[in-house]
N, C-alpha and C. Protein backbone atom coordinates (compact mmCIF):
# COMPACT_ATOMS: atom_id res chain seq x y z
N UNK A 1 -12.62 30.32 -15.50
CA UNK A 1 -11.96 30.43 -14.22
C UNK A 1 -12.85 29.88 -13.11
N UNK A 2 -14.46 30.45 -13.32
CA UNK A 2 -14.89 29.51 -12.15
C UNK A 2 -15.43 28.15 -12.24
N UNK A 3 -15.15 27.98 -13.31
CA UNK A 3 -15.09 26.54 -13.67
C UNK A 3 -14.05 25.04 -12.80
N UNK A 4 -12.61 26.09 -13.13
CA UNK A 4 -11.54 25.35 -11.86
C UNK A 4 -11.84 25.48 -10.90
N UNK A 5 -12.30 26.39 -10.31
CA UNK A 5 -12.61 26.81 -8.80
C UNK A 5 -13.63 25.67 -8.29
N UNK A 6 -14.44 25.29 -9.39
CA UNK A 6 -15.86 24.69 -9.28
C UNK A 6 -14.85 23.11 -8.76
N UNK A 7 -14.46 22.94 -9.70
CA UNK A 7 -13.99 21.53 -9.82
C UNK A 7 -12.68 21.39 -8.61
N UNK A 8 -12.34 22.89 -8.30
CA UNK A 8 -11.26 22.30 -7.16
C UNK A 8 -11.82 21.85 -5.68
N UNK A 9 -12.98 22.56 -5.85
CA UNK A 9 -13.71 22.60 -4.59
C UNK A 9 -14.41 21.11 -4.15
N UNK A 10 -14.63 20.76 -5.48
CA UNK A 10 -14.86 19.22 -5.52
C UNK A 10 -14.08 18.23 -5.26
N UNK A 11 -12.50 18.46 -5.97
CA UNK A 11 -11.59 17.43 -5.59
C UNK A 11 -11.35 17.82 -4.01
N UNK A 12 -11.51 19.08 -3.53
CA UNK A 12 -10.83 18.83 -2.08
C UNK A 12 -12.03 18.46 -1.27
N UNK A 13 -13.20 18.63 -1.28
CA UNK A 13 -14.14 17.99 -0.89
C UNK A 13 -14.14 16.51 -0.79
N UNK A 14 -14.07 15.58 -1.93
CA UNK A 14 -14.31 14.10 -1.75
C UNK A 14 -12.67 14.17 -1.12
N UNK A 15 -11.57 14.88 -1.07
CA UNK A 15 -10.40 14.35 -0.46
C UNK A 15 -10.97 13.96 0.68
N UNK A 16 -11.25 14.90 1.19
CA UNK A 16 -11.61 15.42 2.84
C UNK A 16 -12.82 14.74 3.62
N UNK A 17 -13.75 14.10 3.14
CA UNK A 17 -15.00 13.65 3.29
C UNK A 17 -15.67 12.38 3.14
N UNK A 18 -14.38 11.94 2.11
CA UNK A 18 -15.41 10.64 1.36
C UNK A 18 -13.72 9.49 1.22
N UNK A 19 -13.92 8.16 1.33
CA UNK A 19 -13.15 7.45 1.09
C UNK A 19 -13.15 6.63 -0.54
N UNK A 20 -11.98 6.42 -0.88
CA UNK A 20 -11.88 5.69 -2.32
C UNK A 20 -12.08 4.17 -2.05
N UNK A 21 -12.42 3.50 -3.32
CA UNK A 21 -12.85 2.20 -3.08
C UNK A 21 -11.57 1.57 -2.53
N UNK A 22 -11.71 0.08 -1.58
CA UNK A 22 -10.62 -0.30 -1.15
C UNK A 22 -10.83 -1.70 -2.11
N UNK A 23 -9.75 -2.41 -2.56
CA UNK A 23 -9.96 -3.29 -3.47
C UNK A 23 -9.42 -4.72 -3.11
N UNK A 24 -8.39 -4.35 -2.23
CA UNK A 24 -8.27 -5.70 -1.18
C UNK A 24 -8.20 -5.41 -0.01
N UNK A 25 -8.07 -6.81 0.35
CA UNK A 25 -8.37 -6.68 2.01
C UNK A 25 -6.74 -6.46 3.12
N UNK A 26 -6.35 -5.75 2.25
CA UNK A 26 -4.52 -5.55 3.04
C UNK A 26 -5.41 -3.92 3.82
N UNK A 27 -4.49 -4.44 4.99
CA UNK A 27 -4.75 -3.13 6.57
C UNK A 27 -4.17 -1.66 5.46
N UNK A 28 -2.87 -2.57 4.75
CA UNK A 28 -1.96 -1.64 4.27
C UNK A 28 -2.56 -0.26 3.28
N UNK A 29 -3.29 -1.04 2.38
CA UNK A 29 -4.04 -0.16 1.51
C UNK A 29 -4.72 0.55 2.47
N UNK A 30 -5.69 -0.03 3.51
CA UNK A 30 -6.90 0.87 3.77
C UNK A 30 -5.91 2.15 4.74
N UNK A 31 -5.07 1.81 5.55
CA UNK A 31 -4.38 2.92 5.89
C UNK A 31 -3.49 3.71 5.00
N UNK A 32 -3.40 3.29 3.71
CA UNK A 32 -2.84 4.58 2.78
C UNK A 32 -4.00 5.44 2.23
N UNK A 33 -5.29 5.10 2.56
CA UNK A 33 -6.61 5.66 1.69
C UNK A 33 -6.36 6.53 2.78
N UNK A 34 -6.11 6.43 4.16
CA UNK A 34 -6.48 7.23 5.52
C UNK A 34 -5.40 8.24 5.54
N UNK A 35 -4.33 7.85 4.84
CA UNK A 35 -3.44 8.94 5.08
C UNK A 35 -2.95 9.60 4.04
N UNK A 36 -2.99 9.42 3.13
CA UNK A 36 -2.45 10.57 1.43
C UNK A 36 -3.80 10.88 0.89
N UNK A 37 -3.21 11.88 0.04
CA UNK A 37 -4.32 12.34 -0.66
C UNK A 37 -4.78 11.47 -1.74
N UNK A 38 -6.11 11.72 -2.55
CA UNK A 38 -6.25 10.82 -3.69
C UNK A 38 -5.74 10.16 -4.86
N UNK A 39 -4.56 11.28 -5.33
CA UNK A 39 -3.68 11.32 -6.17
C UNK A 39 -2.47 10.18 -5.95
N UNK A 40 -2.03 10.91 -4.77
CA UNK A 40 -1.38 9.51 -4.07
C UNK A 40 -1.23 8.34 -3.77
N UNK A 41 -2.76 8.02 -3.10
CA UNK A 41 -3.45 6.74 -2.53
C UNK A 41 -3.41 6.08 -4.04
N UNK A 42 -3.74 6.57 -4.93
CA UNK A 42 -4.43 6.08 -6.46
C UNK A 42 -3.07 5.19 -7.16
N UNK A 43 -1.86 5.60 -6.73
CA UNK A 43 -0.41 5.48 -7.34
C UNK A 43 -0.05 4.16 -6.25
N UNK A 44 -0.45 4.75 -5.14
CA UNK A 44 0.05 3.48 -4.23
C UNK A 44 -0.66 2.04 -4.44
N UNK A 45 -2.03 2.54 -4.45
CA UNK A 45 -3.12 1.42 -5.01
C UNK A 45 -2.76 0.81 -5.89
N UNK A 46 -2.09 1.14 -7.21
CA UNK A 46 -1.61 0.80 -8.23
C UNK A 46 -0.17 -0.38 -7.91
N UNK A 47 0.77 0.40 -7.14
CA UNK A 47 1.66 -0.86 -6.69
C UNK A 47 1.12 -1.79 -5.64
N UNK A 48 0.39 -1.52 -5.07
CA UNK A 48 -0.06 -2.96 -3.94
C UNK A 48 -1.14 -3.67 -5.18
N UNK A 49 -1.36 -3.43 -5.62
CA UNK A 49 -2.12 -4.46 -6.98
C UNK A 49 -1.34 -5.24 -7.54
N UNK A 50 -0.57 -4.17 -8.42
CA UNK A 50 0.96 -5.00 -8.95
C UNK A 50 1.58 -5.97 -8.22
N UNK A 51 1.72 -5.75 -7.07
CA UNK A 51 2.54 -6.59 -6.19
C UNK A 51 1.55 -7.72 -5.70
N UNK A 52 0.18 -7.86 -5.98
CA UNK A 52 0.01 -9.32 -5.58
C UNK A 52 0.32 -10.00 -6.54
N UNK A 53 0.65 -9.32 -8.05
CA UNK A 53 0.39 -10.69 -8.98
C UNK A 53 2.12 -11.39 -9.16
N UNK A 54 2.94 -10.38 -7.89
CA UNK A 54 4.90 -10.82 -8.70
C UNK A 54 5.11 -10.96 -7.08
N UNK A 55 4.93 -10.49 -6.04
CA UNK A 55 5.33 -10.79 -4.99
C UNK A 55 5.14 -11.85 -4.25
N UNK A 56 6.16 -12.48 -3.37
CA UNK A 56 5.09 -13.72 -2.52
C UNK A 56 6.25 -13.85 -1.37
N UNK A 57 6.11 -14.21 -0.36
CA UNK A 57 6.91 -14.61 0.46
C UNK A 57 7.31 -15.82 0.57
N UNK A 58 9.00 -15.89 0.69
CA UNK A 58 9.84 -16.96 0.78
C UNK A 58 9.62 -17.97 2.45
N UNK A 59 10.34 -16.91 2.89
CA UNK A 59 9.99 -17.69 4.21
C UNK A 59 9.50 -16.25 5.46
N UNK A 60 9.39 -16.92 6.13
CA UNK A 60 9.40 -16.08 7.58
C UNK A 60 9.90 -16.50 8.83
N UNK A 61 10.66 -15.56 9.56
CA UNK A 61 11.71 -16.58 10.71
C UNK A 61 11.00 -15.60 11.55
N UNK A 62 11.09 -15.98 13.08
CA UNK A 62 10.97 -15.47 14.22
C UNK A 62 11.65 -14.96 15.00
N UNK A 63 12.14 -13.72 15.58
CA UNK A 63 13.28 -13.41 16.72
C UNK A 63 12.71 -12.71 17.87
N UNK A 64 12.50 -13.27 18.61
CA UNK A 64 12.02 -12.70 19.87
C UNK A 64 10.59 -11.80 19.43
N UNK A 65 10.88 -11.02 19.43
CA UNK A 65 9.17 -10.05 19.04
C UNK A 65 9.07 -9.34 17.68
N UNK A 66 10.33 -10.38 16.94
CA UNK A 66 9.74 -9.50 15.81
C UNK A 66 10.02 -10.58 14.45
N UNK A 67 8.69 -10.32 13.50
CA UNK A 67 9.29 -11.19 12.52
C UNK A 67 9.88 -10.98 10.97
N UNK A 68 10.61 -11.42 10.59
CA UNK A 68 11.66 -11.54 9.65
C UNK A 68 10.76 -12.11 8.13
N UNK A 69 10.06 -11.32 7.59
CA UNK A 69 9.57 -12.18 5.85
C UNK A 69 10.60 -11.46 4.90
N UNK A 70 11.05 -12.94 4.32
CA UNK A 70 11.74 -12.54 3.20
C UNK A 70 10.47 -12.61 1.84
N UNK A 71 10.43 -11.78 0.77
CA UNK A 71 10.14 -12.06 -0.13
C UNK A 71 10.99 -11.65 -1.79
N UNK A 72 9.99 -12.09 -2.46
CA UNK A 72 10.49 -12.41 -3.87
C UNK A 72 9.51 -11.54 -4.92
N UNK A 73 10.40 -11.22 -5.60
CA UNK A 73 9.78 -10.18 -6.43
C UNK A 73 10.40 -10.84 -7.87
N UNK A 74 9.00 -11.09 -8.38
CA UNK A 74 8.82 -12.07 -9.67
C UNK A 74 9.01 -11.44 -11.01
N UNK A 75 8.67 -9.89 -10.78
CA UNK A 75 8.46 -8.80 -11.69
C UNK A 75 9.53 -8.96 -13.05
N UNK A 76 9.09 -9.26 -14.27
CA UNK A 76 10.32 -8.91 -15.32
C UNK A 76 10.71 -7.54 -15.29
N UNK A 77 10.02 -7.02 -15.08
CA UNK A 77 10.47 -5.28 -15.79
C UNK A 77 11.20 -4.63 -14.22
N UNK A 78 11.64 -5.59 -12.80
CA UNK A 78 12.48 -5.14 -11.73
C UNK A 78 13.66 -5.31 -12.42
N UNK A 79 13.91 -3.90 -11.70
CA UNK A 79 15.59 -3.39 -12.36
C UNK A 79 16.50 -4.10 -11.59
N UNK A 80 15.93 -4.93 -10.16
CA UNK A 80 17.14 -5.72 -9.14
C UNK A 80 16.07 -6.74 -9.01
N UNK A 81 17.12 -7.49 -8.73
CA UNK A 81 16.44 -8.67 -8.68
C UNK A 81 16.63 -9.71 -7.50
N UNK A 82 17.48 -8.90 -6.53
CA UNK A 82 17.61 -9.40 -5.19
C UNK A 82 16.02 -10.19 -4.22
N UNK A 83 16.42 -10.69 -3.26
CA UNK A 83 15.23 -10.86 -2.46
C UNK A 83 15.50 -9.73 -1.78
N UNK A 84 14.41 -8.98 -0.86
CA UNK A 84 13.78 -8.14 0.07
C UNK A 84 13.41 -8.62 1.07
N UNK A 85 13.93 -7.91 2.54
CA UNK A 85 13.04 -8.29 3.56
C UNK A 85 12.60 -7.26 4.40
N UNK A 86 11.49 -7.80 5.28
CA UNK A 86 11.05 -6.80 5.86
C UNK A 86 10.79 -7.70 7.52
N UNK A 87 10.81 -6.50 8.37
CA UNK A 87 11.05 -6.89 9.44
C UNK A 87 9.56 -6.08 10.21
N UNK A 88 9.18 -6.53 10.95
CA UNK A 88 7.74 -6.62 11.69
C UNK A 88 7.23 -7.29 13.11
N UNK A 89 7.41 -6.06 13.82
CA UNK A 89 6.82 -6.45 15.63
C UNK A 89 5.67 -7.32 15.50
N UNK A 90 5.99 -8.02 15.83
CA UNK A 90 4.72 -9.08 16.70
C UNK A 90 4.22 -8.97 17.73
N UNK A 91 2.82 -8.31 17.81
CA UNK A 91 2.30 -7.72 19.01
C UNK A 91 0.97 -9.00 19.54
N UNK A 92 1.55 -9.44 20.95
CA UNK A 92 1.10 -10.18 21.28
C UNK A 92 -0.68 -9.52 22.11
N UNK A 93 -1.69 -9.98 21.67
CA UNK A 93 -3.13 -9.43 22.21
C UNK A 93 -3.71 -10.67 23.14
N UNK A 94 -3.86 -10.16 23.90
CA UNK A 94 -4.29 -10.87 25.20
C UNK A 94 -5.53 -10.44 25.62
């Protein structure tokens, strides 16, 4: 019993204290390390990996302040096979 105790105290410790390796350079990952727990981050890490080697973007259009990437998901084992898009403010820094 104080064996778990030992080891829980540990996992919530490095939760709380210490960051996991970041393995690319996406904002995206390093703000999922900042915001879920390890367990989590570890699963998410796992699809932003996956997804560099099947994802890529088609195009990208512009509308006023925000932009439009379509991409493509290369994946055999996707159950749809549609394109995806995602839509994203363009914040102008001055």
């Amino acid at each position: 019993m104080e064996a778990q105790r030992c080891v829980q105290r540990k996992n919530n410790h490095d939760s709380r204290y210490t960051n996991p390796d970041i393995k690319t350079k996406l904002l995206i990952e390093e703000e999922a390390s900042e915001t879920f727990t390890r367990t989590v981050f570890f699963e998410i890490q796992k699809e932003i990996m996956a997804s560099m080697l099947t994802c890529y973007s088609i195009k990208v259009e512009e509308y006023d302040e925000i932009n439009k990437f379509s991409i493509k998901d290369t994946d055999k084992d996707v159950k749809h096979f549609d394109d995806f898009e995602l839509l994203a403010l363009v914040y102008a820094l001055n």
